[in-house]
C-alpha atoms as a PDB file:
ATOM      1  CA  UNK A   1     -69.055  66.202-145.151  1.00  0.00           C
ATOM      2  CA  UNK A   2     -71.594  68.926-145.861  1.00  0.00           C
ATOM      3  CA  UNK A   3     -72.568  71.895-144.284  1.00  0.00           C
ATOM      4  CA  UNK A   4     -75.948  70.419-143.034  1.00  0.00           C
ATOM      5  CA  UNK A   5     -74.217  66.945-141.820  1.00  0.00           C
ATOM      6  CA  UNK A   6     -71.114  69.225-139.593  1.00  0.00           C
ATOM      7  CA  UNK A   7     -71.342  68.399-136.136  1.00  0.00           C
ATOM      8  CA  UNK A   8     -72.227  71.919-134.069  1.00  0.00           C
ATOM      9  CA  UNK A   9     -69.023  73.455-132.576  1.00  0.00           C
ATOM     10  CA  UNK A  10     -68.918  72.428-128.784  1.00  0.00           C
ATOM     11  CA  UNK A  11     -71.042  75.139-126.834  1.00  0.00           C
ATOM     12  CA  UNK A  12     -68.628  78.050-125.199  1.00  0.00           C
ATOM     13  CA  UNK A  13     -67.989  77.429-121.026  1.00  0.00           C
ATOM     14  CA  UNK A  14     -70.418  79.058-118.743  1.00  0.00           C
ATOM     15  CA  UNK A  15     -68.976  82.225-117.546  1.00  0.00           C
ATOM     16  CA  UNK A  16     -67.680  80.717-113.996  1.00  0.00           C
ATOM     17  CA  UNK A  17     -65.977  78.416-115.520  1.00  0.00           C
ATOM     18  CA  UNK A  18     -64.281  81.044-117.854  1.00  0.00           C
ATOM     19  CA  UNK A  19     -63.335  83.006-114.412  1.00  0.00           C
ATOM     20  CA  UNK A  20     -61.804  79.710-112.849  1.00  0.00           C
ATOM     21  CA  UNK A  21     -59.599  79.865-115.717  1.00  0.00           C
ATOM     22  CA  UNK A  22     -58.573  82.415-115.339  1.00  0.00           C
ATOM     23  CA  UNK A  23     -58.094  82.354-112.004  1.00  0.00           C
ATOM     24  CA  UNK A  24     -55.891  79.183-112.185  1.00  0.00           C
ATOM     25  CA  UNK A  25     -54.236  81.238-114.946  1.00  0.00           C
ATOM     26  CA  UNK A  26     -53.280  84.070-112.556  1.00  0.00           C
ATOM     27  CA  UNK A  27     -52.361  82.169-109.955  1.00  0.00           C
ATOM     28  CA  UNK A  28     -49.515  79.683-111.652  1.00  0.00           C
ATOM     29  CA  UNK A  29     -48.291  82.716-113.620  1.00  0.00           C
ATOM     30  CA  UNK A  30     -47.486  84.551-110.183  1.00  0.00           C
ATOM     31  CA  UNK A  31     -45.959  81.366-109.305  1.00  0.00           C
ATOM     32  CA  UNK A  32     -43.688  80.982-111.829  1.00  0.00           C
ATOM     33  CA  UNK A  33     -42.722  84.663-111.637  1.00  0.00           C
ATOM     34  CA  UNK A  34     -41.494  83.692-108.177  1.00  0.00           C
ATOM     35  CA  UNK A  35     -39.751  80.664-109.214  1.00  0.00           C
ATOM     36  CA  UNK A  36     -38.288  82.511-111.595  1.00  0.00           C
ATOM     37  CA  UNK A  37     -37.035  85.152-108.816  1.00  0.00           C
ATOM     38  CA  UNK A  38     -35.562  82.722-106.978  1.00  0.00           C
ATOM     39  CA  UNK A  39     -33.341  81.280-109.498  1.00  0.00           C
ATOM     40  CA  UNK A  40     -32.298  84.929-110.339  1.00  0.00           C
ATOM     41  CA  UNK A  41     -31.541  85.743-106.156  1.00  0.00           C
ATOM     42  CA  UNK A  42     -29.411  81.867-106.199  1.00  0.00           C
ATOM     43  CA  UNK A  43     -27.554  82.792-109.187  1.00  0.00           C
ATOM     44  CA  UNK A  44     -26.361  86.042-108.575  1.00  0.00           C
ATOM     45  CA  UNK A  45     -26.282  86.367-104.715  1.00  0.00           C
ATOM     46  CA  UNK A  46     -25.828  83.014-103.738  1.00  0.00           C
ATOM     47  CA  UNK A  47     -22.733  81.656-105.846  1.00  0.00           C
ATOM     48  CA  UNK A  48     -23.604  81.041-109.140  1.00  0.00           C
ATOM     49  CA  UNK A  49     -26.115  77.815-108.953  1.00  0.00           C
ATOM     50  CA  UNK A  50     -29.333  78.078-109.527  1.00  0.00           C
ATOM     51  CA  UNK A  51     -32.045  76.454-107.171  1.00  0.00           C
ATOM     52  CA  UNK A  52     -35.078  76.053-109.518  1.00  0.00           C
ATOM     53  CA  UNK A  53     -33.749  74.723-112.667  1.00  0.00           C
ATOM     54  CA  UNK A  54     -32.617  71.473-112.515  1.00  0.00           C
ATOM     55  CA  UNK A  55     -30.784  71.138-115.803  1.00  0.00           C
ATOM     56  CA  UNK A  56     -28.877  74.087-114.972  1.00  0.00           C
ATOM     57  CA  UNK A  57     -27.441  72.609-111.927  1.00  0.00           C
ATOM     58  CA  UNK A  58     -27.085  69.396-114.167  1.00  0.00           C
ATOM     59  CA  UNK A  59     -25.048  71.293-116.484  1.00  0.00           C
ATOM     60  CA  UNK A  60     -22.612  72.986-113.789  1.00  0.00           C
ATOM     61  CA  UNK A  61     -22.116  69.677-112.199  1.00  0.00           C
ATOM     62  CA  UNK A  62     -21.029  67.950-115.407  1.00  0.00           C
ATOM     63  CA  UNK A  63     -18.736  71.101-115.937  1.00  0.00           C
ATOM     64  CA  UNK A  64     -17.223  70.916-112.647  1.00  0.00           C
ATOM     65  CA  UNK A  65     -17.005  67.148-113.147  1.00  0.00           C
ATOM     66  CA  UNK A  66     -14.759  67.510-116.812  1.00  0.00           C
ATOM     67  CA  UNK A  67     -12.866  70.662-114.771  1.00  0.00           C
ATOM     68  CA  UNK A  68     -14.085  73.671-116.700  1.00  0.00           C
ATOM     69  CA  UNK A  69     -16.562  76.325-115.093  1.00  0.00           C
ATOM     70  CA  UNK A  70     -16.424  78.535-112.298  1.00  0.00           C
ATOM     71  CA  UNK A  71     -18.266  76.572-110.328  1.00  0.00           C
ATOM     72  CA  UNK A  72     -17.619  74.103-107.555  1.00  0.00           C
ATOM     73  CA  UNK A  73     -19.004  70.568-107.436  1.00  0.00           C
ATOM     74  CA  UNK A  74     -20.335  70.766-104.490  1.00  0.00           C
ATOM     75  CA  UNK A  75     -22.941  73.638-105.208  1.00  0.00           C
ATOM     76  CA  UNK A  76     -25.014  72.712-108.069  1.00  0.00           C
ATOM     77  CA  UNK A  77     -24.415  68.958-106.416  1.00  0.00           C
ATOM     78  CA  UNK A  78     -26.399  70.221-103.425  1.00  0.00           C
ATOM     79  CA  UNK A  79     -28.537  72.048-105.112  1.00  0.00           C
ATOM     80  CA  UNK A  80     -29.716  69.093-107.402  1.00  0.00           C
ATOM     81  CA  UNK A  81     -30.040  66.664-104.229  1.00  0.00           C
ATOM     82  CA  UNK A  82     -31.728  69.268-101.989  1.00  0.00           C
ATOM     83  CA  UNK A  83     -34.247  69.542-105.416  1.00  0.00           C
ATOM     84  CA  UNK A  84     -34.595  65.985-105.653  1.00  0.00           C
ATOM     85  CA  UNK A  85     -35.004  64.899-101.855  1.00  0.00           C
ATOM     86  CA  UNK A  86     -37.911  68.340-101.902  1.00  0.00           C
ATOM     87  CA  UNK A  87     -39.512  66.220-105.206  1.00  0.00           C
ATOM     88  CA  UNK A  88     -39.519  62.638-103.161  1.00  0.00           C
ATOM     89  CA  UNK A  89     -41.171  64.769-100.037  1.00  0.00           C
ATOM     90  CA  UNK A  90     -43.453  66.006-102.118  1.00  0.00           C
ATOM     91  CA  UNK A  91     -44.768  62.905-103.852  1.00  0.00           C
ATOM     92  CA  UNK A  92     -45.019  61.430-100.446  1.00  0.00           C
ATOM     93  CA  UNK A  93     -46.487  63.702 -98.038  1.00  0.00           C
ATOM     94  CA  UNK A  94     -48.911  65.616-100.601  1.00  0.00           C
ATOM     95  CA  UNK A  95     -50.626  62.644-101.796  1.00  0.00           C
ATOM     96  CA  UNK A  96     -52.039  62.364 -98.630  1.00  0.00           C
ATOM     97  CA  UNK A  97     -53.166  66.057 -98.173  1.00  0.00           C
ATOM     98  CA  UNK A  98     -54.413  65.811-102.045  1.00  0.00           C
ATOM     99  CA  UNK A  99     -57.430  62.597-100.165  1.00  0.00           C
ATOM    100  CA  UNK A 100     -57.854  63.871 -97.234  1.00  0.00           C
ATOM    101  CA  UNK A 101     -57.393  67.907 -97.370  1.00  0.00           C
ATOM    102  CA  UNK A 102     -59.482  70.324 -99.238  1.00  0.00           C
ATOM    103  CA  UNK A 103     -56.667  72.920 -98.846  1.00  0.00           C
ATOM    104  CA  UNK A 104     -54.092  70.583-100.232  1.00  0.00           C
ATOM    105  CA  UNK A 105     -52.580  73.316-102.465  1.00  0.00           C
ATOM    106  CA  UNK A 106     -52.197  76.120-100.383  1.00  0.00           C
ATOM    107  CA  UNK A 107     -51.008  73.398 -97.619  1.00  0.00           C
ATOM    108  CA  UNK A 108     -48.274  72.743-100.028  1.00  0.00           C
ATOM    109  CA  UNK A 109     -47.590  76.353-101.280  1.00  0.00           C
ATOM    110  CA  UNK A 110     -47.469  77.505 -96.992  1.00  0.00           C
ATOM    111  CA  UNK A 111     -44.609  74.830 -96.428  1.00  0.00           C
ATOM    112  CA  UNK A 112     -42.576  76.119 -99.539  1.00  0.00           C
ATOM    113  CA  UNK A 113     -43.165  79.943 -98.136  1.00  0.00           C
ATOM    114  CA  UNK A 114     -42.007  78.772 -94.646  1.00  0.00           C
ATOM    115  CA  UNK A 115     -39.062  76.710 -96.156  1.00  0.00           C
ATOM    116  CA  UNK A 116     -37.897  80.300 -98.052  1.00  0.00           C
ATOM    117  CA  UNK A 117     -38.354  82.330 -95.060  1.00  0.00           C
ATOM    118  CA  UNK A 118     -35.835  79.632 -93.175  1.00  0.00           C
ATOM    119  CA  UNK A 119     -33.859  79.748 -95.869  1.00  0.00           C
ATOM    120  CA  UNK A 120     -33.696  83.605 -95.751  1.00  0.00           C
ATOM    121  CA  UNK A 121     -33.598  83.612 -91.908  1.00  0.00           C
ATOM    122  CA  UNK A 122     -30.903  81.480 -92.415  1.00  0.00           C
ATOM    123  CA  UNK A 123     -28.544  83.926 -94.779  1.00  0.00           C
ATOM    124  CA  UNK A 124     -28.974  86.569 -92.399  1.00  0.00           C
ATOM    125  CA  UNK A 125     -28.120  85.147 -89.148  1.00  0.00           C
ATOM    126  CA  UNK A 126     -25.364  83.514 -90.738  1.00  0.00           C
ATOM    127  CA  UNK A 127     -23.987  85.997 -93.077  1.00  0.00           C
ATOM    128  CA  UNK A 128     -25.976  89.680 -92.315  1.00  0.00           C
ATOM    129  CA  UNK A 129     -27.749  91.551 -94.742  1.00  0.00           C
ATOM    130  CA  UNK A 130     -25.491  91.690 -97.885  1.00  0.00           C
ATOM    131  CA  UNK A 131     -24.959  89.232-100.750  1.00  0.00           C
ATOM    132  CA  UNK A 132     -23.942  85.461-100.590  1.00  0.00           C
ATOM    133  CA  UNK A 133     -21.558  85.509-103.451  1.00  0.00           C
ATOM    134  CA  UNK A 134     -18.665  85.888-101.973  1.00  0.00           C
ATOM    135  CA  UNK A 135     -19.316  83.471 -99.787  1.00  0.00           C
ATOM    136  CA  UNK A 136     -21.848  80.864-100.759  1.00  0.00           C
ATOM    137  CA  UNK A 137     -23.538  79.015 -98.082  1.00  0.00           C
ATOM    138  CA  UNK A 138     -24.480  75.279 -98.965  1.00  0.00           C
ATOM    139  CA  UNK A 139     -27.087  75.201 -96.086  1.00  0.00           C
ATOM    140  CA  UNK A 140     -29.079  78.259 -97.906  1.00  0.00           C
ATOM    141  CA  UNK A 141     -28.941  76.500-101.441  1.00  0.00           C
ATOM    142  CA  UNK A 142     -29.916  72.992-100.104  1.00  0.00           C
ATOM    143  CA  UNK A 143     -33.083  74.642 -98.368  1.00  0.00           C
ATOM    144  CA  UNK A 144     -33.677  76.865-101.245  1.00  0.00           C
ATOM    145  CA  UNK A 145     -33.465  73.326-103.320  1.00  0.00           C
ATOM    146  CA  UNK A 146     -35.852  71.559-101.320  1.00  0.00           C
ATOM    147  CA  UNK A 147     -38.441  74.274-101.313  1.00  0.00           C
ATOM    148  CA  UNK A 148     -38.686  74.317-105.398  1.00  0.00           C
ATOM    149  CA  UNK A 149     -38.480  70.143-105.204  1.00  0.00           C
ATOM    150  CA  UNK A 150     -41.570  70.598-102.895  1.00  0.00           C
ATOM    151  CA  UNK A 151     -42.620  73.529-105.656  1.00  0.00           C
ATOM    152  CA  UNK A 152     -42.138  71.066-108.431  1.00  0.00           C
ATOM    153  CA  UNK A 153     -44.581  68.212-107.069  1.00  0.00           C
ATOM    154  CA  UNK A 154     -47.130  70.600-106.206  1.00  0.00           C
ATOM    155  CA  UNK A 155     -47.271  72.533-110.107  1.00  0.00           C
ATOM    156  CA  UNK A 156     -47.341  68.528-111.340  1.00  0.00           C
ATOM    157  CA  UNK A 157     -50.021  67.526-108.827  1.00  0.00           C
ATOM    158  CA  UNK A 158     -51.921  70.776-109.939  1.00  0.00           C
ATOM    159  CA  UNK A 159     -51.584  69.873-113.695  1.00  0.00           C
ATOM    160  CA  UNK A 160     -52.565  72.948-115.025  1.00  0.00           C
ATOM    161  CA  UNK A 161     -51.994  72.588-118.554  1.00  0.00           C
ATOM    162  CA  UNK A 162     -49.080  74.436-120.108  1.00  0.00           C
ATOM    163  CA  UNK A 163     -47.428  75.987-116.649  1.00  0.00           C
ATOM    164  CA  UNK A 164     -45.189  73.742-114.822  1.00  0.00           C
ATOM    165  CA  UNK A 165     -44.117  77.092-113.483  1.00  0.00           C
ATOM    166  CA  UNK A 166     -40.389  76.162-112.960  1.00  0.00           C
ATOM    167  CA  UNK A 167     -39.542  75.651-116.739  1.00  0.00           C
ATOM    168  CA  UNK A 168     -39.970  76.987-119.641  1.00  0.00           C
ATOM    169  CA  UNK A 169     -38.486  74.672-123.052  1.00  0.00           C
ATOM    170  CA  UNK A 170     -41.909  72.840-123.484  1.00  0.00           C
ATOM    171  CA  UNK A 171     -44.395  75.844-123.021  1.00  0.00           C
ATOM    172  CA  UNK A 172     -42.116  77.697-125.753  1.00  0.00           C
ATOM    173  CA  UNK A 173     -42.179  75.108-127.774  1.00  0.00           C
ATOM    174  CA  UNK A 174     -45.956  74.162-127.368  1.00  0.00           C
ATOM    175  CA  UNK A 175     -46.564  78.043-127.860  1.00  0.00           C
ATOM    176  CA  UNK A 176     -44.443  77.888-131.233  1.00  0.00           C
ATOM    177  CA  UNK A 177     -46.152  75.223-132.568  1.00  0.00           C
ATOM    178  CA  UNK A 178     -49.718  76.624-132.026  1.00  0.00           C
ATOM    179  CA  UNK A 179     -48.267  80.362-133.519  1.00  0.00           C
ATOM    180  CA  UNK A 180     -47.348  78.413-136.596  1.00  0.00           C
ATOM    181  CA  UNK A 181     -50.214  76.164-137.121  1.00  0.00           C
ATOM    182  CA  UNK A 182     -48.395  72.887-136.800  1.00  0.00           C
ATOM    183  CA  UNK A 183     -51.036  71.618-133.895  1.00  0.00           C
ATOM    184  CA  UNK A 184     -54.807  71.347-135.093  1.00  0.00           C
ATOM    185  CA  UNK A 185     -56.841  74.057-132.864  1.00  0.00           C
ATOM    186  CA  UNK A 186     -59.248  72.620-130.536  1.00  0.00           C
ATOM    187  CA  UNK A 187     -61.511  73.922-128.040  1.00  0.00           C
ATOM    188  CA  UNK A 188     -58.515  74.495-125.340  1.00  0.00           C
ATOM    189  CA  UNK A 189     -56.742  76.519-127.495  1.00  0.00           C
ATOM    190  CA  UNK A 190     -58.242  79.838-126.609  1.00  0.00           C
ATOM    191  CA  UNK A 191     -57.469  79.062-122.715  1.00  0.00           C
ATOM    192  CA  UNK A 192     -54.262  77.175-123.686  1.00  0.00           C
ATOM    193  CA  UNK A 193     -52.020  79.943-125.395  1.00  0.00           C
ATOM    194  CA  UNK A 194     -52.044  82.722-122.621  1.00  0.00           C
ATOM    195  CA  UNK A 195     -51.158  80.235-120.354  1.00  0.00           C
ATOM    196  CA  UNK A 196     -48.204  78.773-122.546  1.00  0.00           C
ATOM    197  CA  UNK A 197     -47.658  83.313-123.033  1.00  0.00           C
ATOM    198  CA  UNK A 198     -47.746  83.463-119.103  1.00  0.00           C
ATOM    199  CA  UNK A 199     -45.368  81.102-118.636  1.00  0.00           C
ATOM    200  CA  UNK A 200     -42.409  82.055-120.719  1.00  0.00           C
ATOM    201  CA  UNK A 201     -42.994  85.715-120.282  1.00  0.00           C
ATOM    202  CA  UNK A 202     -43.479  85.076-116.190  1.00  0.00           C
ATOM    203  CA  UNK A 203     -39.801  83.035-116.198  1.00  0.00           C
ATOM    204  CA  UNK A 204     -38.408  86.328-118.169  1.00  0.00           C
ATOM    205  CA  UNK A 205     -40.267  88.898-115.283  1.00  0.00           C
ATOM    206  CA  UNK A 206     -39.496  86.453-112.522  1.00  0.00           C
ATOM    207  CA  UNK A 207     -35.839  86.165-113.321  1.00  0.00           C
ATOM    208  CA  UNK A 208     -35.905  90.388-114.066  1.00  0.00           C
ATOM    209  CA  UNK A 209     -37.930  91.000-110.531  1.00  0.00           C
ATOM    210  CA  UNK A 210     -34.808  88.438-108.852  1.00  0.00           C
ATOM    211  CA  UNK A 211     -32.156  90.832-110.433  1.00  0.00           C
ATOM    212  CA  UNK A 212     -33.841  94.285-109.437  1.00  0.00           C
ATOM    213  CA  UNK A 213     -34.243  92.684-105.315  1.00  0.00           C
ATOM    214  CA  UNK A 214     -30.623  91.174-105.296  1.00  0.00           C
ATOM    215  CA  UNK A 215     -29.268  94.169-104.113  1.00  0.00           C
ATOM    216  CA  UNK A 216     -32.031  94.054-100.740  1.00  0.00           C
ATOM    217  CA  UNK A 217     -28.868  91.103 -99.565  1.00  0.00           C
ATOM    218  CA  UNK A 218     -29.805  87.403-100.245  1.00  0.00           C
ATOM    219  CA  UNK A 219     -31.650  86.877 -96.907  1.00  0.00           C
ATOM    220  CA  UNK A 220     -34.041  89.925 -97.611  1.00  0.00           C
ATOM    221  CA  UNK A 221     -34.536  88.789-101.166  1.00  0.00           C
ATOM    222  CA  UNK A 222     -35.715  85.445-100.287  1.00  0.00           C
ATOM    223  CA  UNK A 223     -37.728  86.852 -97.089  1.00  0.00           C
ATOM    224  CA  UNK A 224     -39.542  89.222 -99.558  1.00  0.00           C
ATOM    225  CA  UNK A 225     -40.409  86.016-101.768  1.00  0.00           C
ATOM    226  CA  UNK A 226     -41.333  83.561 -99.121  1.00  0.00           C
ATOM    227  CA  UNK A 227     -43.429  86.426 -98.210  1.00  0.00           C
ATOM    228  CA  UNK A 228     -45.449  86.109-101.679  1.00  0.00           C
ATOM    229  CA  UNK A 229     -46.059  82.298-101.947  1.00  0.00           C
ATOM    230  CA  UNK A 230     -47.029  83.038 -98.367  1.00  0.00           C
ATOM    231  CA  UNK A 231     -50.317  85.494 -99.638  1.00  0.00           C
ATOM    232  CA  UNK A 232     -50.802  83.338-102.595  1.00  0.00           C
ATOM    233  CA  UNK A 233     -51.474  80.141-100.323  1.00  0.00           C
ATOM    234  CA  UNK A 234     -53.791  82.296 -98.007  1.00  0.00           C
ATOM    235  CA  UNK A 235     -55.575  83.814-101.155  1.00  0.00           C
ATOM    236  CA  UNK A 236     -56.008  80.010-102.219  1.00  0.00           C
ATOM    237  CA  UNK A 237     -58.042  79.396 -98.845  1.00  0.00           C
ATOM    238  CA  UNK A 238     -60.163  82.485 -99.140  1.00  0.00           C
ATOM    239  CA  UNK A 239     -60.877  81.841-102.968  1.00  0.00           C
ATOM    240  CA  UNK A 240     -61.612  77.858-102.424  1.00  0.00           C
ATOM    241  CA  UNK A 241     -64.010  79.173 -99.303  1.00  0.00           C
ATOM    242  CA  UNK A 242     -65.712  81.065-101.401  1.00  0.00           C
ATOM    243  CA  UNK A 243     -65.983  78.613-104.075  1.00  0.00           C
ATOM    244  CA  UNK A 244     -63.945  80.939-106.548  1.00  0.00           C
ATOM    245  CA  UNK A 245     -61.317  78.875-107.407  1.00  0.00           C
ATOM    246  CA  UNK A 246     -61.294  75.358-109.580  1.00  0.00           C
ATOM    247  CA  UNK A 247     -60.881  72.509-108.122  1.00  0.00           C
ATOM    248  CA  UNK A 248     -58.593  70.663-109.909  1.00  0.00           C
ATOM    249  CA  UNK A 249     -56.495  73.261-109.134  1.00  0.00           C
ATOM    250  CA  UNK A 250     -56.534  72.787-104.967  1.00  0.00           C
ATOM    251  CA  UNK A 251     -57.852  69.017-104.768  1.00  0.00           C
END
């Protein structure tokens, strides 16, 4: 095809489109930095199981099963059905917010922050201000679980390309393949790769930002995250009020 005969290249997005981007950008990234926290506070304070990442728990539990690890059954076993059961809520209660609630996302994000606030409330009535890991408690790491099952229907229901927020395997791969030039570059790349960046390096900072609040005790640790999706979901109102925010991204 010749020069003359080459389609135009698609115009470039108005600029508040650009900042709603962005915006959705920012705002998944400082999700997944907090998922990424909260796997860190479950593994280290809370008895080696993580809360966030399924196949890890899948993983334990199979090693537990064949009797290797130093993990019990019954941890990553709760953990996986406390993610699972937090999924199924998810899928059933949101879909109604998503038709009849403007607010649907930062509906969804307030119920996580109040389920990791119990969860935190929880640790220290029960246990005080120090660490779980001597002494694991299964009611913690089953609410923990639900909250990121809840967390993992709202990132899907979101669909913000490339930031599922509680994983990380696909973006790196999907950021791999566009380094290398294996993928054909399209329009969405430019928007595409800092999100794919934002959510492998915001797993790495989440899971750093866990470590460096672990020693705050397991109940302060979570309070202090609950405490963040908490701002993020009332940010979400103000921005959607406003009309600041996409709306794919809150319904």
């Amino acid at each position: 095809m010749s020069e003359e005969s080459a389609p135009p290249p698609p115009p470039p997005p108005p600029p508040s489109a650009e900042r709603r981007e962005r915006q959705r950008t920012v705002v998944m990234a400082t999700l997944t930095v907090l998922a990424g926290a909260a796997d860190a506070v479950s593994f280290l304070t809370m008895g080696h199981v993580f809360t966030a990442l399924a196949t890890g728990n899948v993983l334990f539990l199979s090693f537990a099963v064949a009797g290797e690890g130093q993990v019990s059954v019954a941890r990553p076993a709760i953990a996986l059905a406390a993610f699972v059961l937090g999924a199924l809520a998810g899928a059933l209660t949101t879909k109604g917010l998503v038709a009849h609630h403007r607010h649907w996302f930062a509906a969804a994000l307030a119920v996580e922050g109040v389920l990791l606030a119990l969860a935190g409330a929880t640790a220290l009535w029960r246990h005080g201000s120090g660490s779980l890991a001597e002494d694991p408690d299964n009611l913690v790491i089953a609410i923990v679980g639900f909250a990121m099952g809840l967390r993992a229907d709202t990132a899907l229901r979101a669909a913000v390309p490339g930031m599922p927020t509680l994983l990380v395997q696909v973006s790196l791969v999907r950021l791999i393949h566009g380094l290398s030039g294996a993928v054909p570059a399209t329009p969405e790349r430019h928007t595409m790769r800092p999100r794919l960046v934002a959510t492998v390096g915001g797993i790495f900072v989440g899971g750093a930002l866990g470590t460096l609040i672990t020693p705050w005790g397991t109940g302060r640790a979570l309070l202090a995250i609950a405490a963040a999706v908490l701002i993020i979901a009332a940010l979400n109102v103000l921005l959607v009020r406003y009309h600041r925010l996409a709306p794919e991204l809150i319904g």
